[in-house]
Protein backbone atom coordinates (compact mmCIF):
# COMPACT_ATOMS: atom_id res chain seq x y z
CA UNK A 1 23.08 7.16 28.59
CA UNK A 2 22.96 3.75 30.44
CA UNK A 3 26.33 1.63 29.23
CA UNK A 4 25.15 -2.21 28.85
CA UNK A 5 28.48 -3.32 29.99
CA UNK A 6 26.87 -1.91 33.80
CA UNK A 7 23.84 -3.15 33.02
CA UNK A 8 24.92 -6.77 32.59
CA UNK A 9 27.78 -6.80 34.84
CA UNK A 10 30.72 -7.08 32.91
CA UNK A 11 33.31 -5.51 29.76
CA UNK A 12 32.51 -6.71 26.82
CA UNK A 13 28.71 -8.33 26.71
CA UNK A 14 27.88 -10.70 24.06
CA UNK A 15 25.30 -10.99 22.13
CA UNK A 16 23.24 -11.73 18.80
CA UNK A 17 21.10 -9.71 16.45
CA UNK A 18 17.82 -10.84 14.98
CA UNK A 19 17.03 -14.27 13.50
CA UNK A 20 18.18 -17.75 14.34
CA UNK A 21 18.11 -21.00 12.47
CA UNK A 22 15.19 -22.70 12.90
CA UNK A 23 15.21 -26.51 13.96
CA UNK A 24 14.86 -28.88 11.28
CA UNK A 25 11.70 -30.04 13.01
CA UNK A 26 9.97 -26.90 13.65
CA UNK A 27 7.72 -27.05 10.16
CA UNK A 28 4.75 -24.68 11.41
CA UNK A 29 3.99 -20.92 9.90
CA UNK A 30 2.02 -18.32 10.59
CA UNK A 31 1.01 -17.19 7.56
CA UNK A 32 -0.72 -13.75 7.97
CA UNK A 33 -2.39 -15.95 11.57
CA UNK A 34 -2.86 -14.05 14.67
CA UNK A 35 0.25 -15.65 16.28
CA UNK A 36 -2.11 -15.99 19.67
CA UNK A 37 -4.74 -17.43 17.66
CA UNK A 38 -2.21 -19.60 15.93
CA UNK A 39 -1.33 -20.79 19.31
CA UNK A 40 -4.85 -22.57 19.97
CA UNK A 41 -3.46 -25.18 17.82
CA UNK A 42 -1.72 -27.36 19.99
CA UNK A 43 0.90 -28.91 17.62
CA UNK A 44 2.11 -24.61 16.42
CA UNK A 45 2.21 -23.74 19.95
CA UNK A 46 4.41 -26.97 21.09
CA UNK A 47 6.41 -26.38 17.98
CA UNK A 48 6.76 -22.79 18.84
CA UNK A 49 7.60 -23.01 22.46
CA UNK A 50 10.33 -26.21 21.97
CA UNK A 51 12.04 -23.98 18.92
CA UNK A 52 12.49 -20.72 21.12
CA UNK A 53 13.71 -23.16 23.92
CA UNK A 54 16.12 -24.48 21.53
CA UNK A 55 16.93 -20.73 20.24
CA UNK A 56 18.04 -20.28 23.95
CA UNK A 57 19.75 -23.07 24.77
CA UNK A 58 22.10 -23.09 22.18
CA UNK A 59 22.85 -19.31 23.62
CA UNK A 60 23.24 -20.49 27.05
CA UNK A 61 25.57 -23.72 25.69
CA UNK A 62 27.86 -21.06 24.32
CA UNK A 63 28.17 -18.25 27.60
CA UNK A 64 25.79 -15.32 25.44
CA UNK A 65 24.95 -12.54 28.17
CA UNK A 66 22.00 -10.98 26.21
CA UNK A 67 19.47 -13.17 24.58
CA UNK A 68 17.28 -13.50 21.99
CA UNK A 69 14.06 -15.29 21.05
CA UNK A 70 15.44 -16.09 17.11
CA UNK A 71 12.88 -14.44 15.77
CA UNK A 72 10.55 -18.13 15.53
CA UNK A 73 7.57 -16.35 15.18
CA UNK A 74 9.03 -15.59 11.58
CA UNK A 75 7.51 -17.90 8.16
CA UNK A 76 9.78 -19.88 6.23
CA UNK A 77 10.32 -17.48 2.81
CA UNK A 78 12.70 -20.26 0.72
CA UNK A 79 15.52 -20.45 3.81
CA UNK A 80 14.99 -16.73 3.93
CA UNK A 81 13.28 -13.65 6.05
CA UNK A 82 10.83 -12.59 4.31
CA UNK A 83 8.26 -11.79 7.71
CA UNK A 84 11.10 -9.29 8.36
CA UNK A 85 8.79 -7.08 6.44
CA UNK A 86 5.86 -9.10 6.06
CA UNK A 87 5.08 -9.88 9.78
CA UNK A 88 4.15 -6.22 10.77
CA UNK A 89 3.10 -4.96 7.19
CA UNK A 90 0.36 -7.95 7.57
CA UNK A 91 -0.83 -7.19 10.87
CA UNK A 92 -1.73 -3.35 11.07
CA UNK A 93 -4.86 -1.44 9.25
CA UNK A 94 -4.44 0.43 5.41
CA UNK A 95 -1.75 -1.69 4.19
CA UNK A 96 -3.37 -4.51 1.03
CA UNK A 97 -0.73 -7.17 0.14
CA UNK A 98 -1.18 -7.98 -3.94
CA UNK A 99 0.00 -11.40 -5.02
CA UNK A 100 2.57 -9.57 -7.71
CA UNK A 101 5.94 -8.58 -6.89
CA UNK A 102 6.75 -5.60 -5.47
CA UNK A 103 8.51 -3.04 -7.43
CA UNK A 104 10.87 -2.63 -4.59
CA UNK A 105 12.17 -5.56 -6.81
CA UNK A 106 12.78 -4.15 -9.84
CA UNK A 107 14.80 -0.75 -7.73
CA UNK A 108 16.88 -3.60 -6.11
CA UNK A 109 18.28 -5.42 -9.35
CA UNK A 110 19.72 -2.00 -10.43
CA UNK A 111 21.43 -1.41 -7.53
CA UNK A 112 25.30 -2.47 -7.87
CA UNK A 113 25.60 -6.17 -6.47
CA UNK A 114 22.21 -7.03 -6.78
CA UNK A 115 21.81 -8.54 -9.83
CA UNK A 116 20.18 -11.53 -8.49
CA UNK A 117 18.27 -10.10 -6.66
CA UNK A 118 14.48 -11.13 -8.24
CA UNK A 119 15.53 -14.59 -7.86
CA UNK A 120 16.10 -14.13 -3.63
CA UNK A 121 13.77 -11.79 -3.03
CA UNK A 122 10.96 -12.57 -5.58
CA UNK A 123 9.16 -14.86 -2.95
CA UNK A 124 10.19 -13.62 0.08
CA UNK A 125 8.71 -9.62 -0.39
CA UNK A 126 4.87 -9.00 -1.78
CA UNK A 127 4.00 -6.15 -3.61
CA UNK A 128 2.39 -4.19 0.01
CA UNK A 129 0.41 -1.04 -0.67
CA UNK A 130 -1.07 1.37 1.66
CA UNK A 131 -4.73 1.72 1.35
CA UNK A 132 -5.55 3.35 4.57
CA UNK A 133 -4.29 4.93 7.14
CA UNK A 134 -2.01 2.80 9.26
CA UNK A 135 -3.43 2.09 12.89
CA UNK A 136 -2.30 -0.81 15.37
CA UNK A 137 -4.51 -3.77 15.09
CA UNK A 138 -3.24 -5.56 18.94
CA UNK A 139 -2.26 -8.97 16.56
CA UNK A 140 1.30 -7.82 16.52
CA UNK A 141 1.88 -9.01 20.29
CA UNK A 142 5.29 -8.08 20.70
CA UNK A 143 4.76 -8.00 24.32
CA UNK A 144 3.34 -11.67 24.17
CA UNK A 145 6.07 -12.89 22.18
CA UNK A 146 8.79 -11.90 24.45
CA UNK A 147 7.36 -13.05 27.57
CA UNK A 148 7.36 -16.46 26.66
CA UNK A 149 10.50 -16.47 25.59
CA UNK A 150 11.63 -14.43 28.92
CA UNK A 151 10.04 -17.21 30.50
CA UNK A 152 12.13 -19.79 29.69
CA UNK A 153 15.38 -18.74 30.86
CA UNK A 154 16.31 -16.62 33.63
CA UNK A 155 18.92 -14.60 31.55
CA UNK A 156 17.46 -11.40 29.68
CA UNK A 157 16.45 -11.81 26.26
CA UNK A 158 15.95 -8.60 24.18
CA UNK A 159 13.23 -7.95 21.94
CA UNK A 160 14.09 -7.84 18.23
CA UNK A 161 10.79 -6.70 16.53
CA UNK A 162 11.32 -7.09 13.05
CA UNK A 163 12.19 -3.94 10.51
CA UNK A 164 11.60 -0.40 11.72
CA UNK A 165 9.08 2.31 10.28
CA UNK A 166 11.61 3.95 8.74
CA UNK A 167 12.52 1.36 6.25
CA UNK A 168 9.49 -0.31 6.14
CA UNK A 169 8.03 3.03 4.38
CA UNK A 170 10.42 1.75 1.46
CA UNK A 171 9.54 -1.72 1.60
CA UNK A 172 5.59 -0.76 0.76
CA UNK A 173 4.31 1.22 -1.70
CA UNK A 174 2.75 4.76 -0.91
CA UNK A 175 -0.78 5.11 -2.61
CA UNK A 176 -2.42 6.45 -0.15
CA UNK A 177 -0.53 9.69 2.00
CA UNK A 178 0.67 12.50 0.92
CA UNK A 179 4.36 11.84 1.63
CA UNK A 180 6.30 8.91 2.56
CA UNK A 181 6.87 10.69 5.82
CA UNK A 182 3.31 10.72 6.63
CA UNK A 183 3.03 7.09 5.97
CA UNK A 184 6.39 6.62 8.18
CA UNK A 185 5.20 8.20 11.02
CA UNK A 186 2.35 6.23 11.11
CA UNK A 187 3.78 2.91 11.36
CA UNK A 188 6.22 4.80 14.22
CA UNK A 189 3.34 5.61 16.21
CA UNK A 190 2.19 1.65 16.51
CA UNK A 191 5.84 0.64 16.74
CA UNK A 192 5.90 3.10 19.84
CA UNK A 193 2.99 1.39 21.43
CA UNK A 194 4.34 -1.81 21.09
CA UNK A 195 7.48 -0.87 22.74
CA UNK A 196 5.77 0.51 25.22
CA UNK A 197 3.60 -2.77 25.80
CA UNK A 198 6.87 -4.39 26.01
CA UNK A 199 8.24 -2.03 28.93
CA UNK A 200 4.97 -2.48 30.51
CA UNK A 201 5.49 -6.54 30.01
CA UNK A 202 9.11 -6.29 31.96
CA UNK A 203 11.24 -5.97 29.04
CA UNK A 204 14.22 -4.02 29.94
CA UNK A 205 16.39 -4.26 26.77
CA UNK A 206 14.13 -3.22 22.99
CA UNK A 207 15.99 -3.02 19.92
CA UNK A 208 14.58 -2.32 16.31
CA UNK A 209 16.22 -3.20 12.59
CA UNK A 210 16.19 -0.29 10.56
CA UNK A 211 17.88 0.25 7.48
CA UNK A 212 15.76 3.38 6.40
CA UNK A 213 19.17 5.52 6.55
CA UNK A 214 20.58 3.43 4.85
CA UNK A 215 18.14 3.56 1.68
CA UNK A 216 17.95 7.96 1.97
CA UNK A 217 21.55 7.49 1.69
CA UNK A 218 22.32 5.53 -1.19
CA UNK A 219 19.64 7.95 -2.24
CA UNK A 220 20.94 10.93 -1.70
CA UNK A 221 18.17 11.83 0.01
CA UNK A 222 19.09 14.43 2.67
CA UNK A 223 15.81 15.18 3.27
CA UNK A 224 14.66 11.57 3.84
CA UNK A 225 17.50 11.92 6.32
CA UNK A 226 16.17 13.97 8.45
CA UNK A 227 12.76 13.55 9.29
CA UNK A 228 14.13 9.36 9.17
CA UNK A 229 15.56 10.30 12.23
CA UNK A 230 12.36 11.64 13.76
CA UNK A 231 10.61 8.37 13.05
CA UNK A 232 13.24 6.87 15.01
CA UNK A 233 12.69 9.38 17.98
CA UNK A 234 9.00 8.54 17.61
CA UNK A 235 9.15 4.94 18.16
CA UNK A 236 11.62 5.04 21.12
CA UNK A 237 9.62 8.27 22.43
CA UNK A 238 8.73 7.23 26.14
CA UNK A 239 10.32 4.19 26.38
CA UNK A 240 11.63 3.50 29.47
CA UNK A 241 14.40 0.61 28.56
CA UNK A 242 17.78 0.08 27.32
CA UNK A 243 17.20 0.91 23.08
CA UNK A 244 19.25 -0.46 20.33
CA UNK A 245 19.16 1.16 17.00
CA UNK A 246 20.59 -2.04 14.25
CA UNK A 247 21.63 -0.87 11.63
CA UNK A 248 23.48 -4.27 9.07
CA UNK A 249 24.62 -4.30 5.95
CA UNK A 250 21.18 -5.38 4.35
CA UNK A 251 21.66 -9.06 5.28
CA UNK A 252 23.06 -12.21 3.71
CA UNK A 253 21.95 -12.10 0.06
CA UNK A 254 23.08 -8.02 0.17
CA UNK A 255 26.41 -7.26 -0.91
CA UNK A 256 29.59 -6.99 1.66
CA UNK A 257 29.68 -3.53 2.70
CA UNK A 258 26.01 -2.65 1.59
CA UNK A 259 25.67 0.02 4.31
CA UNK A 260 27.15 3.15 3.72
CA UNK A 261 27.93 4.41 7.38
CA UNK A 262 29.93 6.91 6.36
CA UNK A 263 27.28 9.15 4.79
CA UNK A 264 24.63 8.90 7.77
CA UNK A 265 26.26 8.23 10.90
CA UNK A 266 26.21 12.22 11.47
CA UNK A 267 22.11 11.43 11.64
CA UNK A 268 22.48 8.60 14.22
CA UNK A 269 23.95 11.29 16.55
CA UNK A 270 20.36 12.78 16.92
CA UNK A 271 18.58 9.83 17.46
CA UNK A 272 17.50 8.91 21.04
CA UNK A 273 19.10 5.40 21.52
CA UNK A 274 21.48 3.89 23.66
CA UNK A 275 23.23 1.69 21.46
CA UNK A 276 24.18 1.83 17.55
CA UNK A 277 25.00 -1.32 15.78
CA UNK A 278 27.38 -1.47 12.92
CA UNK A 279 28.33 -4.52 10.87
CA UNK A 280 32.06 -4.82 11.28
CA UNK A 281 33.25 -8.54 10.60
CA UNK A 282 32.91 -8.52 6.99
CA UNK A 283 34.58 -5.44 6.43
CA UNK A 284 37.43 -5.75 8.53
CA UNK A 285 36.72 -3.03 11.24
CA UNK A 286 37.18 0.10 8.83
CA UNK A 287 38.94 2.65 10.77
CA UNK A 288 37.39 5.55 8.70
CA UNK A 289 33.91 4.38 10.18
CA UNK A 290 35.38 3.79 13.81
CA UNK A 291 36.61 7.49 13.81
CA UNK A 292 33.43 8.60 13.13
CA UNK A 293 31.89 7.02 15.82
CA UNK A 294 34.59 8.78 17.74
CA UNK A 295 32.92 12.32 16.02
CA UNK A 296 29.72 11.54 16.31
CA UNK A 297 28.30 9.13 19.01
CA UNK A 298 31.07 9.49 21.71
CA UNK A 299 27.67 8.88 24.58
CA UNK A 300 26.40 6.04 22.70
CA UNK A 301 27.44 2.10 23.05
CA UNK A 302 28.86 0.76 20.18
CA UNK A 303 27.58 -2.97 19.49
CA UNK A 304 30.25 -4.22 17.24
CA UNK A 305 29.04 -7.25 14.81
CA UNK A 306 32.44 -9.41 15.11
CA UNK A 307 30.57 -12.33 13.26
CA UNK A 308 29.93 -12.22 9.13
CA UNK A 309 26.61 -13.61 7.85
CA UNK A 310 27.85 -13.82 4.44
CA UNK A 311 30.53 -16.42 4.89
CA UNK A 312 31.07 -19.87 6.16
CA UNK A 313 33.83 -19.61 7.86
CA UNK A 314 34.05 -20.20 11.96
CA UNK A 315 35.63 -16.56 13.09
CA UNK A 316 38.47 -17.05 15.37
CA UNK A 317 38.27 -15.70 18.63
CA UNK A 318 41.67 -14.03 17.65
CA UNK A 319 40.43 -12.45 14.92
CA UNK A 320 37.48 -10.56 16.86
CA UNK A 321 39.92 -9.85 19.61
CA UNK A 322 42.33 -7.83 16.92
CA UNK A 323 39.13 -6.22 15.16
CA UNK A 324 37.87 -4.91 19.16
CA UNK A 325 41.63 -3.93 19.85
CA UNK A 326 40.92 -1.43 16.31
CA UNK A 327 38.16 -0.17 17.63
CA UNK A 328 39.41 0.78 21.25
CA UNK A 329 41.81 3.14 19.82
CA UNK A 330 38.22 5.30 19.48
CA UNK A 331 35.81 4.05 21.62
CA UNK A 332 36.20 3.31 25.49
CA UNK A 333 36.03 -0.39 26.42
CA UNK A 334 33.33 0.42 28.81
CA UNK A 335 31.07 1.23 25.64
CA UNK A 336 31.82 -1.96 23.60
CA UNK A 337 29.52 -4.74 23.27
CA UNK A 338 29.92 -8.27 20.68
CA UNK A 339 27.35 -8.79 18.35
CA UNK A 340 26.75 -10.88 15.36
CA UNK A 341 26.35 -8.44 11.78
CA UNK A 342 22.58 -9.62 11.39
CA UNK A 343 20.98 -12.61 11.88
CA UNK A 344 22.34 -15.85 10.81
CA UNK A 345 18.92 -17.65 9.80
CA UNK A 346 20.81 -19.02 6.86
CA UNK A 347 23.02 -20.97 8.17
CA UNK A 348 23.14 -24.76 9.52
CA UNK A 349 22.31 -23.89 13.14
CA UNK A 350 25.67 -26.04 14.01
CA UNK A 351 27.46 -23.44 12.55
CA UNK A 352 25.58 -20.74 13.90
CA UNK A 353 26.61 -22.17 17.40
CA UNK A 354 29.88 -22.13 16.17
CA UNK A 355 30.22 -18.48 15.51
CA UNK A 356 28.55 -17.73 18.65
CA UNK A 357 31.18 -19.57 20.83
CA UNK A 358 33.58 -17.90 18.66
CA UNK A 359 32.19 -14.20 20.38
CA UNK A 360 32.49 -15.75 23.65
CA UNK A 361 35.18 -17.19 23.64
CA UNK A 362 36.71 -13.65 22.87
CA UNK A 363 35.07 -11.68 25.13
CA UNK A 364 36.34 -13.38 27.82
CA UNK A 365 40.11 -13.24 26.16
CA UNK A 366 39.30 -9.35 26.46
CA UNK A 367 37.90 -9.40 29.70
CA UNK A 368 40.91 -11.31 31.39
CA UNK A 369 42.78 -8.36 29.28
CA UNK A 370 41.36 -5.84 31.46
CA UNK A 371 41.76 -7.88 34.36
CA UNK A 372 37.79 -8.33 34.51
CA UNK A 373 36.14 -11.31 35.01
């Protein structure tokens, strides 16, 4: 598998995951709006274009070597990320959004840690029901999306298309397949042409959110498990860039240590990805998990989040630099790349930039290590 450390040049890439803050100007949304359509309007497609600008520059101000678009084409959802979900359930055939909450809800508020959770989520996820069969519309324009960002900067920006089929056939309701695989596989299958668009569009670096593991876990669902990992397979299948498989730890409102790695990484091993990413910064680099990646995923990069998204505190560089010297006791340096553990949408984008000069500012401490530039 192709190490991104070659790719880009240099030990130690950095990077972001997902969403960024927006600017406090950029007022526009979508809202269920072809986002090319959307774009006839003059004042959402100046809006749109000056935000992702922003998004970049604040990424080139602090040294990033991998960028990303911020995810702009996301609706406000109450400070939160609610088109996570909503953008691609919206925007393909057989799925009905009903005005009532989902009951995803009530599942969530009897899970430990998330008591509160009706009062973040309640306005941020619809109650989304299959009512069809799920084909690809063209209005998701993933390809679109990411070449105007790419056009605005001459570094590469990776694509980070929203939540993956796996998890999204948790997020919605099954009324209409048989099984929840069926309905999975579906979504893979326009997730897969989508990537491929992308490819076709010059994108050389894809990645997808996907907590779906995550969910069969905590679960116990072992079946769930399995075939999870074949809608993975299916929505990389053919795709002829470098592929990132996120995986957080359910974002900022979830609680620290949401994810439970320990009980699905064995799965990750099968799926057909460069690149696993594991939220590390907010749980202090757990060696039990960094041995298993040792075990299991010895051929795959490792992006390490070295940046919380559930605190406000400014990491130290030194503090990322001692987590990365944890995990090179298991993984070769080669294979190591610095991430953020999710997006930071929530937070005042000056200290967003803050964290992200934080990662730089430590890769390059670990690069003069290694005697690399």
């Amino acid at each position: 598998m192709a190490k991104l450390s070659k790719l880009l040049g240099k030990l130690f890439p950095a990077t972001q995951v997902g969403a960024y803050p927006r600017p406090n100007w950029y007022n526009l949304d979508l809202r269920g709006r072809d986002w090319k359509q959307a774009c006839r309007d003059p004042a959402y497609r100046e809006e749109y274009t000056d935000a992702v600008g922003v998004t970049l520059a604040d990424q080139h101000r602090a040294g990033l070597d991998l960028y990303v678009d911020g995810r702009m084409w996301y609706d406000r959802y109450d400070g939160f990320i609610g088109s996570f979900a909503m953008y691609p359930l919206e925007r393909v055939t057989g799925v009905t959004i009903l005005p009532e909450p989902a009951a995803m809800l009530t599942m969530m508020s009897q899970m430990p840690g998330f008591s509160g959770a009706s009062e973040v989520f309640g306005s941020l996820i619809a109650n989304a029901v299959t009512s069809g069969k799920v084909q690809n519309t063209g209005n998701l324009h993933f390809d679109e999306l990411w070449k105007l960002a790419q056009s605005l900067t001459d570094v590469p920006v990776k694509t980070g298309e929203a939540m993956g089929a796996f998890e999204l056939s948790y997020v919605a309701a099954n009324k209409f397949y048989k099984t929840q695989r069926d309905f999975a596989f579906d979504l893979a299958a326009v997730f897969n042409q989508e990537l491929k668009a992308l490819v076709k569009a010059g994108a050389k670096y894809v990645q997808l959110d996907d907590l779906g593991h995550e969910f069969a876990a905590m679960a116990g669902d072992k079946d769930a498990l399995s075939w999870g990992t074949d809608v993975i397979n299916k929505m990389f299948d053919g795709v002829d860039a470098y592929k990132i498989l996120h995986a957080c730890h359910g974002g900022t409102p979830a609680p620290v240590g949401f994810s439970p790695y320990t009980k699905f990484i064995a799965n990750i091993a099968n799926c057909k990805v460069d690149a696993f990413e594991m939220s590390m910064a907010q749980t202090s680099y757990p060696e039990d998990e960094l041995k298993l990646y040792k075990q299991y995923l010895p051929k795959m990069d490792l992006g390490i989040g070295v940046i919380s998204n559930k605190n406000y505190l400014v990491e130290e560089p030194s503090e990322i630099i001692a987590g990365i010297h944890k995990a090179e006791k298991y993984i070769d340096s080669d294979r190591i790349y610095l991430s953020t553990d999710c997006g930071m949408i929530t937070y005042p984008r000056v200290m967003a930039r803050a964290k992200l000069h934080s990662i730089v500012k430590a890769a390059a401490a670990l690069r003069k290590e290694h005697g690399a530039s």
